[in-house]
Protein backbone atom coordinates (compact mmCIF):
# COMPACT_ATOMS: atom_id res chain seq x y z
CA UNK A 1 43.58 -11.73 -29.05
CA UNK A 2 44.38 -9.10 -26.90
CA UNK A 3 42.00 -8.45 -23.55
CA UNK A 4 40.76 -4.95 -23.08
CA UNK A 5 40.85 -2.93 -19.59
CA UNK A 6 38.40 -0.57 -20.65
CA UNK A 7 35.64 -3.54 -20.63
CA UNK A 8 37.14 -4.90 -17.49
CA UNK A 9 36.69 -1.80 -15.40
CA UNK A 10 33.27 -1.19 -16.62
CA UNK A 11 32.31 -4.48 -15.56
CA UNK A 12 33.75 -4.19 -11.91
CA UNK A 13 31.89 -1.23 -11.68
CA UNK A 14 28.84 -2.50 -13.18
CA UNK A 15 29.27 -5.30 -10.13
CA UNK A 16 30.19 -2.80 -7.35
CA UNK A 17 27.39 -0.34 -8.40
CA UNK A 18 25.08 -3.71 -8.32
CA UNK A 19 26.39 -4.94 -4.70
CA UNK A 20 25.95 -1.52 -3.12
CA UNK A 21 21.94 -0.95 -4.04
CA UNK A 22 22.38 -4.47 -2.26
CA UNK A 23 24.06 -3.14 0.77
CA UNK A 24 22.00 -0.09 1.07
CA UNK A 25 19.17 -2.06 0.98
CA UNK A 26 20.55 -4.56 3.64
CA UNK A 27 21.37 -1.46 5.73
CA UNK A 28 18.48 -0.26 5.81
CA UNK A 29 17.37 -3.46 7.35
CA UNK A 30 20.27 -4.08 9.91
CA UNK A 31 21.04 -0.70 11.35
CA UNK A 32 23.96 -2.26 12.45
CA UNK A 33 25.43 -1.97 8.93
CA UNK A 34 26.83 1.60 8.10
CA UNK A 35 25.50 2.88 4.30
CA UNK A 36 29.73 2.98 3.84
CA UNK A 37 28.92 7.47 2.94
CA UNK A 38 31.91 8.54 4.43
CA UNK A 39 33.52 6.19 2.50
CA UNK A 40 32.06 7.52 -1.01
CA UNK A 41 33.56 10.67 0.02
CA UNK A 42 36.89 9.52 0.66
CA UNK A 43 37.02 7.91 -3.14
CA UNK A 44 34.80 11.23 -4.24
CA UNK A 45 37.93 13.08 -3.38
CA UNK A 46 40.09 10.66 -4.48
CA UNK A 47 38.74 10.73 -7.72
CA UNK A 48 38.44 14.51 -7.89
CA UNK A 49 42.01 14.90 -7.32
CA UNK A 50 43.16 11.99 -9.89
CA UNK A 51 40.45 13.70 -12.88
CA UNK A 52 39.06 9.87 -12.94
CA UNK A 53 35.21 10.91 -13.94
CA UNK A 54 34.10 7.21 -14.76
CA UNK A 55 34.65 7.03 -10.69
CA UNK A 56 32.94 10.36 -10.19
CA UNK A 57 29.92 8.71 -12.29
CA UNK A 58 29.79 5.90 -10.22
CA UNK A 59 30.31 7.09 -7.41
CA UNK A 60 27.39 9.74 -8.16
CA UNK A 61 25.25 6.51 -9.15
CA UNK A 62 25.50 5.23 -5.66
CA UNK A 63 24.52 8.34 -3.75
CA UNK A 64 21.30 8.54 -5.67
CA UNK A 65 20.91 5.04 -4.92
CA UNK A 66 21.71 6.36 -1.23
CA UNK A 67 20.05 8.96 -1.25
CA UNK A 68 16.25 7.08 -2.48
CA UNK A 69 17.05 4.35 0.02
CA UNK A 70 17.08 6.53 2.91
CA UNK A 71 14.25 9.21 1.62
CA UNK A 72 16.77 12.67 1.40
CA UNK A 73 16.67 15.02 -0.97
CA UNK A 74 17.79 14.05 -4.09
CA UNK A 75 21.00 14.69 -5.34
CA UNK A 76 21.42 17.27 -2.25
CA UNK A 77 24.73 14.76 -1.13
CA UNK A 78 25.90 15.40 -4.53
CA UNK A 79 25.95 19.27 -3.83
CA UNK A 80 27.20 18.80 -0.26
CA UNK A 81 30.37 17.03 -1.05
CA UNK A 82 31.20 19.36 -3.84
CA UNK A 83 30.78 22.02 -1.30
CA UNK A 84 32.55 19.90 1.09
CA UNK A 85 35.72 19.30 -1.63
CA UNK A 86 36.03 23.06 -2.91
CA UNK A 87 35.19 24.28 0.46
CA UNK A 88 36.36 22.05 3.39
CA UNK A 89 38.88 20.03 2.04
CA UNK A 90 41.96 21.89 0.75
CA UNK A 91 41.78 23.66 5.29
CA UNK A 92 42.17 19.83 6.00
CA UNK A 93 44.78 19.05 4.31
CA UNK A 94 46.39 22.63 5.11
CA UNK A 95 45.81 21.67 8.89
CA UNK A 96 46.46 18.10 8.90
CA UNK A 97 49.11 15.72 7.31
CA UNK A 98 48.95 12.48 8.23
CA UNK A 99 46.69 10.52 5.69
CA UNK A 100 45.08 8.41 8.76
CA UNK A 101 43.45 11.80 10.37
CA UNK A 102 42.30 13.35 7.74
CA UNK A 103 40.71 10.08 7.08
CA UNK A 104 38.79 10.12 9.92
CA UNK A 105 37.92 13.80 9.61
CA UNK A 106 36.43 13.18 6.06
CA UNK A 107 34.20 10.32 7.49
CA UNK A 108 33.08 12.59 10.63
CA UNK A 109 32.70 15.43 8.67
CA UNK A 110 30.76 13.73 5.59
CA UNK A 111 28.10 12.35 8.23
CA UNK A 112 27.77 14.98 10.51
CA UNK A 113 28.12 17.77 7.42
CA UNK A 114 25.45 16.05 5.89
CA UNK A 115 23.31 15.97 8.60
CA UNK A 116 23.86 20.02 9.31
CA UNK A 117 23.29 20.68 5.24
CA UNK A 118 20.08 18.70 5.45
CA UNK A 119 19.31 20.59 8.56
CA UNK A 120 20.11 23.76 6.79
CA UNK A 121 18.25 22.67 3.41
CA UNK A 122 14.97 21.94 5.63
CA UNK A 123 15.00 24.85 7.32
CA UNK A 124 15.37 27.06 4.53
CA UNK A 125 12.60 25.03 2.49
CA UNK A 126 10.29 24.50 5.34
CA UNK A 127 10.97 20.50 4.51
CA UNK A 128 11.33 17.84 7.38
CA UNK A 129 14.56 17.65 9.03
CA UNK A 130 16.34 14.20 9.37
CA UNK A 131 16.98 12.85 13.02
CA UNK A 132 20.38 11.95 14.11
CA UNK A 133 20.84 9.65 16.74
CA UNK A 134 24.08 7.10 18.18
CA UNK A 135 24.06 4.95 14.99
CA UNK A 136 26.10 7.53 13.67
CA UNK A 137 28.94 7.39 15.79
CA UNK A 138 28.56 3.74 15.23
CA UNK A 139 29.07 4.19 11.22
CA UNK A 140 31.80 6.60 11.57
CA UNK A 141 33.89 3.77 13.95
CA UNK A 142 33.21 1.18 11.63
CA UNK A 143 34.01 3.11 8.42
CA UNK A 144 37.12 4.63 9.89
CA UNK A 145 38.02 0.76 10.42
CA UNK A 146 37.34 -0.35 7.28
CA UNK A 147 39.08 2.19 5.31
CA UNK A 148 42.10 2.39 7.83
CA UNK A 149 42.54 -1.30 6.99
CA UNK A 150 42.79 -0.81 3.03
């Protein structure tokens, strides 16, 4: 009997979909924690480029999840990083070469973009804008760390 990879994958994403509405809940909690959304958008373009849509899905599963855990606007990140990707993206990489700075300019520029298309968003709406304060530096050190470590 021969094992399938199709069921396999589906399973670990079952679990990591699972473990992050953990997480987001836990960093909710601990502010300490970063919600890991500049890493999203590092496999969001990742995926993009490689055509892998079951990631896309997922990874689209987790910013909802992001997104009610923190209160935004729903599926506004959604938008923003396929703004950012068609947009943003391809002057990066026409700019920058080396795979370790254009990390940390997707991190910096996923929060911090975020933040100014929220801004944008509220203003336009007449909605509440979020408030930014040092955690965010914070998250954008620590996610820089994890994902230069991978």
């Amino acid at each position: 009997m021969q094992r399938n990879s199709a069921y396999q994958t589906l399973i670990l994403g079952f679990a990591l979909f699972v473990a992050y509405i953990g997480y987001v809940s836990l960093s909710s909690i601990y502010l300490i924690l970063p919600p890991l959304f500049g890493l999203l958008f590092i496999h969001f373009i990742r995926a993009f480029d490689r055509g892998r849509f079951d990631v896309l899905l997922l990874i689209a599963l987790m910013l909802i999840i992001f997104e009610l855990e923190k209160g935004y606007l729903l599926i506004s990140s959604l938008i923003f990083f396929g703004l950012m990707y068609h947009i943003a993206v391809p002057r990066y990489r026409q700019f920058f070469n080396c795979l370790w700075c254009l990390d940390l300019i997707y991190i910096a520029s996923a929060y911090i973009g975020y933040w100014l298309f929220l801004m944008l968003i509220g203003n336009v709406f007449w909605m509440q804008t979020p408030a930014i304060d040092w955690h965010v530096l914070l998250y954008i050190l620590l996610e820089f760390i994890l994902v230069s470590s991978i």
